[in-house]
PDB file of N, CA and C in Angstrom:
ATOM      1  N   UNK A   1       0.831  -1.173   0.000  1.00  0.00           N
ATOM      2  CA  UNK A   1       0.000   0.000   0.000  1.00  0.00           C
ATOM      3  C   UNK A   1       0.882   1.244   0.000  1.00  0.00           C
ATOM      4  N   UNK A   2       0.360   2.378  -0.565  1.00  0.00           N
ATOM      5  CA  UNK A   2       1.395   3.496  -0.761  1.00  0.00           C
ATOM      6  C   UNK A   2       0.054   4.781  -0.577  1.00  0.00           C
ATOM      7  N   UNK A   3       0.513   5.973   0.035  1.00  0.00           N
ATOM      8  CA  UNK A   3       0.044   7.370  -0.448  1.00  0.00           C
ATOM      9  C   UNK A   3       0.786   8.324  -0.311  1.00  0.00           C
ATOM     10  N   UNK A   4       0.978   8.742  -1.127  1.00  0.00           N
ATOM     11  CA  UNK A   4       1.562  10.264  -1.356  1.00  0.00           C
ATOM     12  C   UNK A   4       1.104  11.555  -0.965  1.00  0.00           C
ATOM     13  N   UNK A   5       2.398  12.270   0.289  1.00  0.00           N
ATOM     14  CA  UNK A   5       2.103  13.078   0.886  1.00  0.00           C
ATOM     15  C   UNK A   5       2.765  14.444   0.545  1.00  0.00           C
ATOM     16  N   UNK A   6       2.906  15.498   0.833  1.00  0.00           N
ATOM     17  CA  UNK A   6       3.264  16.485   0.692  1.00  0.00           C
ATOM     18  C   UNK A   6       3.929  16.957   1.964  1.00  0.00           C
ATOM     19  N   UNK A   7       5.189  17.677   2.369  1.00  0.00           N
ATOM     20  CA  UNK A   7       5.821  18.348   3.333  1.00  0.00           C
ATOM     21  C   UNK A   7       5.051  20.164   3.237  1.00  0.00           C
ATOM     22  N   UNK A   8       4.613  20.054   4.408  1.00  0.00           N
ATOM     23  CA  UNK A   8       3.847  21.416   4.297  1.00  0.00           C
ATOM     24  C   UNK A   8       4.250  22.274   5.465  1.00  0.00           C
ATOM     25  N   UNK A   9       5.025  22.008   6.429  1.00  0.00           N
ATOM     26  CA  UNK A   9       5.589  22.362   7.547  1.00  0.00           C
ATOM     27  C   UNK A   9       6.818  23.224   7.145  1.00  0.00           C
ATOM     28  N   UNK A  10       6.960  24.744   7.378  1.00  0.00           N
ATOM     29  CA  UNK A  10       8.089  25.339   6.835  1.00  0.00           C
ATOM     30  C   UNK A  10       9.298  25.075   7.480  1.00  0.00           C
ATOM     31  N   UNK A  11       9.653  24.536   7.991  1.00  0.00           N
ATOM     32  CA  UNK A  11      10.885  23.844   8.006  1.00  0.00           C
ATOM     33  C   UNK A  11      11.501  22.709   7.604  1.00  0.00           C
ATOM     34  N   UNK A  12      10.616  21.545   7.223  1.00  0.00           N
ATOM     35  CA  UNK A  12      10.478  20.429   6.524  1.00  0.00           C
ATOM     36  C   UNK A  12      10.374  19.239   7.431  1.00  0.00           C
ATOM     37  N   UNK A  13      11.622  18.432   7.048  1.00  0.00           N
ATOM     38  CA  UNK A  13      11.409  16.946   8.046  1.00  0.00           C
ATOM     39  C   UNK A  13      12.809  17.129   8.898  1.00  0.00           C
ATOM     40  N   UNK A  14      13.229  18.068   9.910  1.00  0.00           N
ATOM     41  CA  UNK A  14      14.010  18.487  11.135  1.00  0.00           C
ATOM     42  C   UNK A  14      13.930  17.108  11.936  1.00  0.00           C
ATOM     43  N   UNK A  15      14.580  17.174  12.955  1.00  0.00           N
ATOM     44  CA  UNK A  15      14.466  16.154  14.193  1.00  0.00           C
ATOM     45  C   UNK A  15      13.522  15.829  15.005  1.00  0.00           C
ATOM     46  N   UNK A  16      12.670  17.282  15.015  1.00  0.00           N
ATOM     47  CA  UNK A  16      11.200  17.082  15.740  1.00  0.00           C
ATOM     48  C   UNK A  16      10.238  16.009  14.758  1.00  0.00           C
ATOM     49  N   UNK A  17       9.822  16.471  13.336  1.00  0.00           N
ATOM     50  CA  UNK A  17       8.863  15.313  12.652  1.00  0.00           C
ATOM     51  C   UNK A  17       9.787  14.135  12.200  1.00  0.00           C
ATOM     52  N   UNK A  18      10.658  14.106  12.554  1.00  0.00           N
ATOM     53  CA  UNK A  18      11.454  13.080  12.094  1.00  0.00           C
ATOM     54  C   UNK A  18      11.379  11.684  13.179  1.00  0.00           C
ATOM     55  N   UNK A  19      11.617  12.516  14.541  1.00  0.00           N
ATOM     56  CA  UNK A  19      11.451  11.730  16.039  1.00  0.00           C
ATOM     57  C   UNK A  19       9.536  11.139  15.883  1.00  0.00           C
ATOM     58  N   UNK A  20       8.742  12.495  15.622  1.00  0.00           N
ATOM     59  CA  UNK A  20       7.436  11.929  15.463  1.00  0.00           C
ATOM     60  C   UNK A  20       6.955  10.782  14.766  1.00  0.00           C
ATOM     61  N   UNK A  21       7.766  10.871  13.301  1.00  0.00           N
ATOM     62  CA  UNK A  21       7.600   9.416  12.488  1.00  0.00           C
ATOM     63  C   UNK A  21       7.871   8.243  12.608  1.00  0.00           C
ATOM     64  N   UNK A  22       9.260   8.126  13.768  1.00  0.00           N
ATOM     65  CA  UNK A  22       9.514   7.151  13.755  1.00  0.00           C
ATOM     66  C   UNK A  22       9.056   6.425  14.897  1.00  0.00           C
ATOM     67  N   UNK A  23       8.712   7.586  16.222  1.00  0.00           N
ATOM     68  CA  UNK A  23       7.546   6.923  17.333  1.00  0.00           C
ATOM     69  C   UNK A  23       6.347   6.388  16.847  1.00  0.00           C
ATOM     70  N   UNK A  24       5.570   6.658  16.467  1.00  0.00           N
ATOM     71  CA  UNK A  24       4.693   6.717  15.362  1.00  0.00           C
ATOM     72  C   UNK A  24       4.761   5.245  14.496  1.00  0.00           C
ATOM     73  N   UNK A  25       5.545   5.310  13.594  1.00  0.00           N
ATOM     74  CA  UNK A  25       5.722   3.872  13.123  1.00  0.00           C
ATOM     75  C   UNK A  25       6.187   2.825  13.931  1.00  0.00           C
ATOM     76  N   UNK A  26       7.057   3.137  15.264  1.00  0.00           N
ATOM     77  CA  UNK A  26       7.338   2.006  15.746  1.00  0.00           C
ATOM     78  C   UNK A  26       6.276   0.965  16.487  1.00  0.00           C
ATOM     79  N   UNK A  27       4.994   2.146  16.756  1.00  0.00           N
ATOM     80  CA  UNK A  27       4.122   1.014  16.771  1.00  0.00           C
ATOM     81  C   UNK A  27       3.181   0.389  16.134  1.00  0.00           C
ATOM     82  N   UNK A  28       3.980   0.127  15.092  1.00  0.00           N
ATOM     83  CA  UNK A  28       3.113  -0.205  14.405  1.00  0.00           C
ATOM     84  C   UNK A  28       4.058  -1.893  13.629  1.00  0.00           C
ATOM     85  N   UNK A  29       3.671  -2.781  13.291  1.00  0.00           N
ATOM     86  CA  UNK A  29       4.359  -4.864  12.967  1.00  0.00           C
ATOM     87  C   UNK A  29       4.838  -4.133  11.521  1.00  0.00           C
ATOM     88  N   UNK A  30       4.148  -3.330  10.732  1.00  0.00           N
ATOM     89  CA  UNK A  30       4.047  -3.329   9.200  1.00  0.00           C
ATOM     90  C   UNK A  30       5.708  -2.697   9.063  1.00  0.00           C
ATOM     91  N   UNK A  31       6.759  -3.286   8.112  1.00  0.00           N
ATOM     92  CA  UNK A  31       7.541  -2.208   7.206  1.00  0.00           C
ATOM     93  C   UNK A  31       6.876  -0.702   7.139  1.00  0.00           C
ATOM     94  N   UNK A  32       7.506  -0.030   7.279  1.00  0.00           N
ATOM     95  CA  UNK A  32       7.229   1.442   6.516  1.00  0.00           C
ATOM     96  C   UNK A  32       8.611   2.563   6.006  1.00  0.00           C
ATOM     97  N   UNK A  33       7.854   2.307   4.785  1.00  0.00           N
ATOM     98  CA  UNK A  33       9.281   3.424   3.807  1.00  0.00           C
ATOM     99  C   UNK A  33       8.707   4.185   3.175  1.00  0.00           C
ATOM    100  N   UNK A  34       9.505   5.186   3.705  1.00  0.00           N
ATOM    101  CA  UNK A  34       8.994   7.004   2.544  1.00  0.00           C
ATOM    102  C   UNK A  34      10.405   6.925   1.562  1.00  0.00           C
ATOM    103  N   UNK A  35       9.906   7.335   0.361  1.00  0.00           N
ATOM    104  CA  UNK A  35      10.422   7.400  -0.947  1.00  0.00           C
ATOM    105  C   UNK A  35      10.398   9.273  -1.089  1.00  0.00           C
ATOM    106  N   UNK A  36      11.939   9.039  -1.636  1.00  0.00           N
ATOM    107  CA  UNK A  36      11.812  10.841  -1.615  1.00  0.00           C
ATOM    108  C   UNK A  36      11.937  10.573  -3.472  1.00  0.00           C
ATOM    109  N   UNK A  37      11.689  10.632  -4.715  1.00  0.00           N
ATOM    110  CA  UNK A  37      12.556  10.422  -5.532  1.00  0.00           C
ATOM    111  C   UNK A  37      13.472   9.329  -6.008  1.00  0.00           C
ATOM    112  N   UNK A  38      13.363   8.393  -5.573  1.00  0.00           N
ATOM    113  CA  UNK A  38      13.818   7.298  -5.747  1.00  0.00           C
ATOM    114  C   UNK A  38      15.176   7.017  -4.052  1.00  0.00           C
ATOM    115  N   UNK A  39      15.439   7.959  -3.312  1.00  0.00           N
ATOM    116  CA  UNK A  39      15.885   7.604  -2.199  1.00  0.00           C
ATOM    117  C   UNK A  39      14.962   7.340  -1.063  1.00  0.00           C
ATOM    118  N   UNK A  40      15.138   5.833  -0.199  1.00  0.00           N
ATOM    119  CA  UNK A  40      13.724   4.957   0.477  1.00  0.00           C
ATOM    120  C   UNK A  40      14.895   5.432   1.949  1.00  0.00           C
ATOM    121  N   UNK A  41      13.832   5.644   2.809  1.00  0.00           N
ATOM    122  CA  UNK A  41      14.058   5.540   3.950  1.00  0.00           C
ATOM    123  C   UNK A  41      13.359   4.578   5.137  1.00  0.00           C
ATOM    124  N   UNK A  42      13.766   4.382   6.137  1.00  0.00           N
ATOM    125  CA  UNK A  42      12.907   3.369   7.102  1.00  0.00           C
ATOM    126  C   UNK A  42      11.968   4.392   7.734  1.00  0.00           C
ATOM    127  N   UNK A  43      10.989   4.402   8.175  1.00  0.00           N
ATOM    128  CA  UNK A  43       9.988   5.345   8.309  1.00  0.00           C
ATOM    129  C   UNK A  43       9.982   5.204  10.224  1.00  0.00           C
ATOM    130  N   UNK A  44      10.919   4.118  10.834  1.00  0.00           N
ATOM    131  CA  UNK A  44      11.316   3.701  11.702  1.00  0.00           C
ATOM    132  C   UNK A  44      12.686   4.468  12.375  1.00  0.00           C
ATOM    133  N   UNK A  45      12.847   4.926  11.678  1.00  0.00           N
ATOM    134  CA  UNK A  45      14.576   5.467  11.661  1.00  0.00           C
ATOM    135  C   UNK A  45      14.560   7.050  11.509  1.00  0.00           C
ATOM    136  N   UNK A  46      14.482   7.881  13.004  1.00  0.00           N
ATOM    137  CA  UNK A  46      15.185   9.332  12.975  1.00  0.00           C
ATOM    138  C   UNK A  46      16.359   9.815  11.651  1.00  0.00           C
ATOM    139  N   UNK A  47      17.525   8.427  12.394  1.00  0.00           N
ATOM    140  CA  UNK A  47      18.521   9.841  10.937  1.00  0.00           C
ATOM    141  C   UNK A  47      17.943   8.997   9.718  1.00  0.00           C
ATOM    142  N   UNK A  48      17.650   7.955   9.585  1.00  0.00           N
ATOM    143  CA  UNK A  48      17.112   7.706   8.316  1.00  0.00           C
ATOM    144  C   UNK A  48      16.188   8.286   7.626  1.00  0.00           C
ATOM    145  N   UNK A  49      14.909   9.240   8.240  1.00  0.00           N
ATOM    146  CA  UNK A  49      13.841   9.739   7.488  1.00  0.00           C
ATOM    147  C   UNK A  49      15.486  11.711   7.522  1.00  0.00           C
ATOM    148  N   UNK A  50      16.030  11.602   8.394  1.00  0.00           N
ATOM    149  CA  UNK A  50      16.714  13.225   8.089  1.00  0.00           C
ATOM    150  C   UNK A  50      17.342  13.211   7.092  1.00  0.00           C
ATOM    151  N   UNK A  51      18.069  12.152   6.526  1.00  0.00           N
ATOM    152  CA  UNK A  51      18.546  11.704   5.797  1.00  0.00           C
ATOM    153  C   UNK A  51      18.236  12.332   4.135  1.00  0.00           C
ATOM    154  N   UNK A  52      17.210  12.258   4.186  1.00  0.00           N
ATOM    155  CA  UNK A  52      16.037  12.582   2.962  1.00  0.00           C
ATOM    156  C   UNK A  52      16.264  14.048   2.878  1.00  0.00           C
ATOM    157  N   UNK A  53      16.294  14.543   3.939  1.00  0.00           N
ATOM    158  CA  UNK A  53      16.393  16.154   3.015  1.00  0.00           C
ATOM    159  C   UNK A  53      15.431  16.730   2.855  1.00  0.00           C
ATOM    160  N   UNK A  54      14.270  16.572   3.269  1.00  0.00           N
ATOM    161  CA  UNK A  54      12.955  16.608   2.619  1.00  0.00           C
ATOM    162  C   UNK A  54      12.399  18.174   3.343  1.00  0.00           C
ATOM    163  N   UNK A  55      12.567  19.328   2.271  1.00  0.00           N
ATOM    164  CA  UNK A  55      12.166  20.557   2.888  1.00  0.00           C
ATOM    165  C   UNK A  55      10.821  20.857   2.740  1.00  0.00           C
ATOM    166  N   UNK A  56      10.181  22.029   2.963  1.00  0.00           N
ATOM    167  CA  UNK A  56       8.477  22.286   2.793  1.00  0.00           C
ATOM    168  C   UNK A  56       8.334  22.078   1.184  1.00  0.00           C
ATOM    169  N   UNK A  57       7.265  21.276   0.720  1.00  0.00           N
ATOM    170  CA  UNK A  57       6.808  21.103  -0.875  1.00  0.00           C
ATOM    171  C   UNK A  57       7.347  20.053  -1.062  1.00  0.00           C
ATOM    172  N   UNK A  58       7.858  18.721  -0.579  1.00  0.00           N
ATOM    173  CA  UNK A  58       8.673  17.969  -0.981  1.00  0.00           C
ATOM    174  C   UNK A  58       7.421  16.921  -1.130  1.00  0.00           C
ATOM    175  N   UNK A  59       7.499  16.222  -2.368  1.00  0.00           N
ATOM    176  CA  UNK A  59       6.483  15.005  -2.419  1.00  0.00           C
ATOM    177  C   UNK A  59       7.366  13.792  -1.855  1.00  0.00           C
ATOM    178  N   UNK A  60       6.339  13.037  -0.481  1.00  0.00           N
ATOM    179  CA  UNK A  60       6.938  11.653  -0.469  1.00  0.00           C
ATOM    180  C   UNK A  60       6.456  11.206  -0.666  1.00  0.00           C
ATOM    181  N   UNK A  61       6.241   9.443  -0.624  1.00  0.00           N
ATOM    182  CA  UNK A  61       5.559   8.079  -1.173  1.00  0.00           C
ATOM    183  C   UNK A  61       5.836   7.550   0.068  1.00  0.00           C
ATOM    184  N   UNK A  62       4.670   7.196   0.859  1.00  0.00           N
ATOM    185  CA  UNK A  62       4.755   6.340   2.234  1.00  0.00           C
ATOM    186  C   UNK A  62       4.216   5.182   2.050  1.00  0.00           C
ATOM    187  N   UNK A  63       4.557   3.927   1.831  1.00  0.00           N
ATOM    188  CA  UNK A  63       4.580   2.781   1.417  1.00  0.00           C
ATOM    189  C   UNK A  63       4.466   1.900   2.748  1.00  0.00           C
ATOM    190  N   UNK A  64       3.459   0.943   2.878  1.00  0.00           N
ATOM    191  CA  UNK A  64       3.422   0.058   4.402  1.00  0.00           C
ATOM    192  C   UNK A  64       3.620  -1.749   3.637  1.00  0.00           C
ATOM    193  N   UNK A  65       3.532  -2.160   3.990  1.00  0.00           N
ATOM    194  CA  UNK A  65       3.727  -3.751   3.898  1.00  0.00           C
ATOM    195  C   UNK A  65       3.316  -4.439   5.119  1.00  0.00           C
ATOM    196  N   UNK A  66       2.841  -5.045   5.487  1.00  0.00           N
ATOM    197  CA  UNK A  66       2.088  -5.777   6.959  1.00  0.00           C
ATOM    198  C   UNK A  66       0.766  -5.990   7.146  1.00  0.00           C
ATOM    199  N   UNK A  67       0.161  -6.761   8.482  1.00  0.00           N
ATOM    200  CA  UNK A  67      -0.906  -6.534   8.598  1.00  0.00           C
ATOM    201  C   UNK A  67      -1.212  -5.541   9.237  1.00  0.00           C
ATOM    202  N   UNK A  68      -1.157  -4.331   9.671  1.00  0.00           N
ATOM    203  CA  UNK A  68      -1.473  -3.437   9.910  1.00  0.00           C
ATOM    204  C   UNK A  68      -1.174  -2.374   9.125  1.00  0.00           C
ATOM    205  N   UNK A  69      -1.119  -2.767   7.655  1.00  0.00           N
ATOM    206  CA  UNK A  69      -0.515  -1.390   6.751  1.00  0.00           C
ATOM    207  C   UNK A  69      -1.605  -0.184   6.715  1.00  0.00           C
ATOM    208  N   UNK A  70      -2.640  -0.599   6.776  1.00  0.00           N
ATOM    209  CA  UNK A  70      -3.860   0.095   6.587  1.00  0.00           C
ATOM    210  C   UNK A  70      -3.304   1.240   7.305  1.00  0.00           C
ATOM    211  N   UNK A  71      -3.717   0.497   8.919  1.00  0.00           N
ATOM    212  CA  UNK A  71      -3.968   1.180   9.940  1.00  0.00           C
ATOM    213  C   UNK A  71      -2.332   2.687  10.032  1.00  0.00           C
ATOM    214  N   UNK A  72      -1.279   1.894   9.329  1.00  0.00           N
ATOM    215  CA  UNK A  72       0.302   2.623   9.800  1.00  0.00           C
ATOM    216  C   UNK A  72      -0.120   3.790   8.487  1.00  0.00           C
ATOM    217  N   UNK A  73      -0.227   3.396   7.378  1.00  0.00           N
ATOM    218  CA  UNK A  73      -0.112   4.442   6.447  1.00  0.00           C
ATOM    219  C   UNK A  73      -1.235   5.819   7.058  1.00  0.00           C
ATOM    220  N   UNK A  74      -2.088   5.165   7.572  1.00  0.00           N
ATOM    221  CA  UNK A  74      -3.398   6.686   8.094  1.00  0.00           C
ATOM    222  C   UNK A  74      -2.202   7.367   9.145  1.00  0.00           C
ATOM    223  N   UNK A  75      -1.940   6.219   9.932  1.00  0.00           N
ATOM    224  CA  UNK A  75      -0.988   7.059  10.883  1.00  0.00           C
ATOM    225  C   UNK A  75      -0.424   7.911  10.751  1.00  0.00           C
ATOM    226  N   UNK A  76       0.929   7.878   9.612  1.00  0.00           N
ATOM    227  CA  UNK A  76       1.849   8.306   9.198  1.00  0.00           C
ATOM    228  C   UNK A  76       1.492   9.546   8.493  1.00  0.00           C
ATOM    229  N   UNK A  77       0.784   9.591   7.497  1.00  0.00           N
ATOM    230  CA  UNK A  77       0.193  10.626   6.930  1.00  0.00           C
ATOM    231  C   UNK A  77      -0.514  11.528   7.541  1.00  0.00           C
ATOM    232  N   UNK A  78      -1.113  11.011   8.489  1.00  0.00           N
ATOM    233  CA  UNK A  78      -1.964  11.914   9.281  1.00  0.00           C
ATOM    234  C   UNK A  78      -0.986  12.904  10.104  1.00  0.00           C
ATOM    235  N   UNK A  79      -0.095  12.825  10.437  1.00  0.00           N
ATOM    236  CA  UNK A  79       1.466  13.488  10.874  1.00  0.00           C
ATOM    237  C   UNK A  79       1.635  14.571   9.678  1.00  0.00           C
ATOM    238  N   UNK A  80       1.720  14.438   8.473  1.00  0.00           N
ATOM    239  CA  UNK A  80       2.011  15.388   7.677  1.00  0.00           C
ATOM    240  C   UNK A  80       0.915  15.962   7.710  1.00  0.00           C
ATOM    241  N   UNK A  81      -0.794  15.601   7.616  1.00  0.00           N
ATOM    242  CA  UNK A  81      -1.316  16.358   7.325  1.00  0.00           C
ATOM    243  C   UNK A  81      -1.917  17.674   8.632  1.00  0.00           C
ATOM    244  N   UNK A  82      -1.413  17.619   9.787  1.00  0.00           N
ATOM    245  CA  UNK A  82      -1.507  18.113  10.967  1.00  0.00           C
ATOM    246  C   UNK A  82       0.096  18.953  10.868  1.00  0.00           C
ATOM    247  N   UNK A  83       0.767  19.091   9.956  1.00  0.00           N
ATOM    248  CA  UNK A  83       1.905  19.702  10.106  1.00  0.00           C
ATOM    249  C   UNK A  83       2.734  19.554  11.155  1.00  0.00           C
ATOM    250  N   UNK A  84       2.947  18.441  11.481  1.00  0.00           N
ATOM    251  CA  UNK A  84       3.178  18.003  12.385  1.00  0.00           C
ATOM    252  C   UNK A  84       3.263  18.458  14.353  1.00  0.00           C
ATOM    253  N   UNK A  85       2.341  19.332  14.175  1.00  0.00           N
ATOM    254  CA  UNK A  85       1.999  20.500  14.997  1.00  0.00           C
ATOM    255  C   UNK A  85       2.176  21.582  15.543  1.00  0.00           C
ATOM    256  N   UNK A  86       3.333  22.292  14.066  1.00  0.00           N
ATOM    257  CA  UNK A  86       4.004  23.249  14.474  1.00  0.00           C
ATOM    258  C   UNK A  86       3.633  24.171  13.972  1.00  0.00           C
ATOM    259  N   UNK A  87       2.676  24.465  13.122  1.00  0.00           N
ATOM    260  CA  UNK A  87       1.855  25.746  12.440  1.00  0.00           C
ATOM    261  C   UNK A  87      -0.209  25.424  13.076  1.00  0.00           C
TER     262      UNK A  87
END
């Protein structure tokens, strides 16, 4: 399963939504990888999602695999779409 999100937070993906994503996914059984462009990150992994670079306007691809993909991809996205609660 995959949906594509948008970085809308003017600072982008910093240490704060970065720490959020990966609390966030850790509870969750399913794989989860954001795709910046063809570079995949663990959606589990602080420096791995900083890694990405990913400033305000950046399209990602949040991709789940598991039985709970459903439930991780709403998760995850739902983080970007709350700006991660800094605006």
């Amino acid at each position: 399963m995959e949906k594509e999100v948008t970085v809308t937070n003017s600072l982008g993906l910093h240490a704060r939504p970065a720490a959020m994503i990966a609390k966030c996914s850790a509870g969750f059984a399913s794989e989860i990888l954001i795709n910046k462009s063809g570079e995949i990150a663990n959606a589990k992994s602080i420096l791995g999602i900083m890694t990405l670079s990913a400033g305000k306007g950046t399209k990602l691809v949040i991709s789940a695999e598991g039985d709970d993909a459903v439930q991780a991809l709403e998760a995850v996205s739902a983080l970007f779409e709350s700006n991660f609660d800094e605006e």
